[in-house]
N, C-alpha and C. Protein backbone atom coordinates (compact mmCIF):
# COMPACT_ATOMS: atom_id res chain seq x y z
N UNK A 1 121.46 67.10 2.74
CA UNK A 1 120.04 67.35 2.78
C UNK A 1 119.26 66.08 3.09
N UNK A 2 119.74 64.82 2.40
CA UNK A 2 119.08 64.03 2.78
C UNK A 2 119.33 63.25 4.30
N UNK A 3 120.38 63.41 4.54
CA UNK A 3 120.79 63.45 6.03
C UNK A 3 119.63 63.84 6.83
N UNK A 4 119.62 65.25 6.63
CA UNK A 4 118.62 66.03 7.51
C UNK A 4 117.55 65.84 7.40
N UNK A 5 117.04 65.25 6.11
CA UNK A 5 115.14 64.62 6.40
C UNK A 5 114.91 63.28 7.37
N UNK A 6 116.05 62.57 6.76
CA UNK A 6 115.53 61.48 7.62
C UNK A 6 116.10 61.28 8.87
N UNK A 7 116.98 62.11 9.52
CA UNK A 7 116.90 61.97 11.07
C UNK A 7 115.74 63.28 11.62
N UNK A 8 114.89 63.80 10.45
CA UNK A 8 113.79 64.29 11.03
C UNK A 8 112.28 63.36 11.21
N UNK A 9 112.51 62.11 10.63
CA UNK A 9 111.36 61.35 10.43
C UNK A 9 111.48 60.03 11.07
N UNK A 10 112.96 59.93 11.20
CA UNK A 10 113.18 58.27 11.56
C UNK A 10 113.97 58.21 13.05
N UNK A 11 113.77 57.27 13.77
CA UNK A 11 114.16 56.72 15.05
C UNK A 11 114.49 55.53 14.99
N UNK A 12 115.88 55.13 15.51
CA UNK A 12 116.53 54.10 15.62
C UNK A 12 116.12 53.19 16.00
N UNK A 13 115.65 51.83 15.58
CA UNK A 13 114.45 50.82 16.03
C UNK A 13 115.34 49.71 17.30
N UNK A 14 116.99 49.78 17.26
CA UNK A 14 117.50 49.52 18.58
C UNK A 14 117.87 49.66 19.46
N UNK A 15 118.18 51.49 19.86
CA UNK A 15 118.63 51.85 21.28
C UNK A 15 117.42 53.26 20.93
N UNK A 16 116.82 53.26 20.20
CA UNK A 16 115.38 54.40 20.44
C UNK A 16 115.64 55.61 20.57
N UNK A 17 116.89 56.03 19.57
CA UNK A 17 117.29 57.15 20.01
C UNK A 17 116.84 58.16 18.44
N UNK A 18 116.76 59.16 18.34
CA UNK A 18 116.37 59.83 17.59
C UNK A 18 117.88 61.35 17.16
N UNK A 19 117.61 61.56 15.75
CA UNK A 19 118.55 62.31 15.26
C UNK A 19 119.88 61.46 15.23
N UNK A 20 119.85 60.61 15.01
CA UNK A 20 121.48 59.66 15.25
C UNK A 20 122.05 59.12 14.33
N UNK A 21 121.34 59.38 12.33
CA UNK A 21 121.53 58.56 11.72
C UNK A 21 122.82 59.36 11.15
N UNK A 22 123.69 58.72 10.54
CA UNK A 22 124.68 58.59 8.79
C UNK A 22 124.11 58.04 8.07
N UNK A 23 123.71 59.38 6.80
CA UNK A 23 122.95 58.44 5.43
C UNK A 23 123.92 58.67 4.66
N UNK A 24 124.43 57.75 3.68
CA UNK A 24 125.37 58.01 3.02
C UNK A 24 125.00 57.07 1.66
N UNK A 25 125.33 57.44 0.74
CA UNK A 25 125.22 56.53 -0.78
C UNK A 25 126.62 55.36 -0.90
N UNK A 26 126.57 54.42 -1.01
CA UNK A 26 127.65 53.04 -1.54
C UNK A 26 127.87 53.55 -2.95
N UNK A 27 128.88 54.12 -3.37
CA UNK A 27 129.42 54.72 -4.75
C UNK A 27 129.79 53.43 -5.56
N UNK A 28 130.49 52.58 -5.10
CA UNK A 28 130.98 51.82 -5.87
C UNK A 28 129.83 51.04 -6.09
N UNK A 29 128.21 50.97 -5.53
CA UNK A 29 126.79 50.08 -5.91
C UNK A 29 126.30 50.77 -7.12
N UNK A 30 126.97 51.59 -7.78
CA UNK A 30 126.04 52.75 -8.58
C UNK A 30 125.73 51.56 -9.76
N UNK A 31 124.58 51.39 -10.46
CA UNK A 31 123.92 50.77 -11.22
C UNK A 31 123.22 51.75 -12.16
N UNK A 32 123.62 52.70 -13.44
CA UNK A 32 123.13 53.67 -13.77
C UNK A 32 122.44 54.65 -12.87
N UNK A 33 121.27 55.11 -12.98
CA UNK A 33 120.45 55.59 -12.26
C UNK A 33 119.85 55.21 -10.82
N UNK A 34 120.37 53.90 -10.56
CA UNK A 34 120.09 52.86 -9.53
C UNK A 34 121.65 52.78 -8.36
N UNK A 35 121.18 53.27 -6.92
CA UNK A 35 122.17 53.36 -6.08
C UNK A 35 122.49 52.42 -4.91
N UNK A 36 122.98 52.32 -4.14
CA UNK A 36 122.77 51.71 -2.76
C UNK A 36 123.00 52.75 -1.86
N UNK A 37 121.88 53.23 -0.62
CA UNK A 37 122.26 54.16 0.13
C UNK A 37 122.02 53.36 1.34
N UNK A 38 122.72 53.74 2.73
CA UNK A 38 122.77 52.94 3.93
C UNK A 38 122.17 54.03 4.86
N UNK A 39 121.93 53.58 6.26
CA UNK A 39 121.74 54.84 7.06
C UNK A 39 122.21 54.06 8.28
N UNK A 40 123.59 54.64 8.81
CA UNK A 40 123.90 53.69 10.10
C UNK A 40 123.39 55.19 11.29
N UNK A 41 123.14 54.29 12.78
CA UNK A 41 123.17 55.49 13.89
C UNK A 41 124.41 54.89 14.42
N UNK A 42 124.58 56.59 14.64
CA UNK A 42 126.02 57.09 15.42
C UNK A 42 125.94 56.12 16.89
N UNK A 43 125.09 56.17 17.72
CA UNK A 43 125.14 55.21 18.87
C UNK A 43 125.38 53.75 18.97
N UNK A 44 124.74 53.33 18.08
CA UNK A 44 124.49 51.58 18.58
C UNK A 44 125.34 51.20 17.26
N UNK A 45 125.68 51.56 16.34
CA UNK A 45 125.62 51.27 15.54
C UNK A 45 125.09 50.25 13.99
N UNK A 46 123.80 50.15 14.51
CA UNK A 46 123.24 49.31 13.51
C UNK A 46 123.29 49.99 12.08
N UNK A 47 122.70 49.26 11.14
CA UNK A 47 122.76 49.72 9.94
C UNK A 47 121.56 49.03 8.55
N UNK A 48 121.12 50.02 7.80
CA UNK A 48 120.56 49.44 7.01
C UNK A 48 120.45 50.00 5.59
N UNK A 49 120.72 49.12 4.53
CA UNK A 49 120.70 49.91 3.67
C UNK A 49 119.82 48.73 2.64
N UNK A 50 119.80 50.06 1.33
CA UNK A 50 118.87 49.50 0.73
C UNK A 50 118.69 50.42 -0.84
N UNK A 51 118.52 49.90 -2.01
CA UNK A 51 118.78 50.14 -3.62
C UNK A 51 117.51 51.22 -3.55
N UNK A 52 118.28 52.33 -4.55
CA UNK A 52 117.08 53.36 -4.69
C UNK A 52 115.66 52.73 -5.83
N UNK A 53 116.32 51.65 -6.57
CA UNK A 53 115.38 51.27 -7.80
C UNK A 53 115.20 49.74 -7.68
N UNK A 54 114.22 48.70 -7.77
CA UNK A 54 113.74 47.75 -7.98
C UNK A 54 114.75 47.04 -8.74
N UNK A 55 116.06 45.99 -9.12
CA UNK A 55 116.04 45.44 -9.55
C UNK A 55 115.29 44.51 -11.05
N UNK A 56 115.06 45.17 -12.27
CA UNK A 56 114.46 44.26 -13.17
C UNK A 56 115.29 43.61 -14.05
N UNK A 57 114.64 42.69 -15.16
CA UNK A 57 115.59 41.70 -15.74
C UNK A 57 116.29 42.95 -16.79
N UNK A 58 115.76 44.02 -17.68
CA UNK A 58 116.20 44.44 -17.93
C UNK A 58 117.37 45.29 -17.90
N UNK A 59 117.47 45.67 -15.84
CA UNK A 59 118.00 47.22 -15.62
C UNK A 59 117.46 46.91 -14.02
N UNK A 60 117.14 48.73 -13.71
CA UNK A 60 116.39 48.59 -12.76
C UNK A 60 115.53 50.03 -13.25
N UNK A 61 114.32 49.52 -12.01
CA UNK A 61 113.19 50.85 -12.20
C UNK A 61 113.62 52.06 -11.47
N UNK A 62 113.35 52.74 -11.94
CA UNK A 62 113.58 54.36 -11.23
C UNK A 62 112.03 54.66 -10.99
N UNK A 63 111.97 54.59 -9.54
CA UNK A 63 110.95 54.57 -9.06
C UNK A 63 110.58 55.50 -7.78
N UNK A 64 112.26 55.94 -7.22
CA UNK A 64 112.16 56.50 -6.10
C UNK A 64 111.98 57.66 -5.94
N UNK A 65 111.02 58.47 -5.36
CA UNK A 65 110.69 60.44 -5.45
C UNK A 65 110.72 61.07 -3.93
N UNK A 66 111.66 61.43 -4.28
CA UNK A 66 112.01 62.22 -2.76
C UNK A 66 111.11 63.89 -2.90
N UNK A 67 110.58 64.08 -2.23
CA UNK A 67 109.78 65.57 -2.33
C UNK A 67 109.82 66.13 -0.70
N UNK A 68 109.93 67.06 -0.90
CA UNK A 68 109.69 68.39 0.35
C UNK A 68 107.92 68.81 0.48
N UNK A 69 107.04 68.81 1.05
CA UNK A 69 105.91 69.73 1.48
C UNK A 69 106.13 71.05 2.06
């Protein structure tokens, strides 16, 4: 599901191609409630990923809200 939102919203910022991503979660980044998810495109293969929660000294924040309209 989350696959399918964001190659409905996002375009590949190096070969400009659209619908091309792999979003996938880093399992072994799991930090309680706190993840690492990547999104590479199938073409060029670039890649970027990035923690669902802020880093704090305590933990991290759970901050991230994914919603449908």
């Amino acid at each position: 599901m989350l696959n399918d939102i964001f190659n409905n919203i996002a375009k590949c910022r190096y070969c400009d191609r659209s619908f091309c991503f792999d979003v996938a979660e880093n399992k072994s980044s799991r930090r309680g409630l706190a993840s690492s998810i990547s999104a590479t495109c199938k073409y060029c293969g670039s890649s970027h990923g990035s923690m669902t929660s802020n880093s704090v000294p305590a933990g991290y924040e759970v901050n991230l809200r994914l919603f449908m309209v």
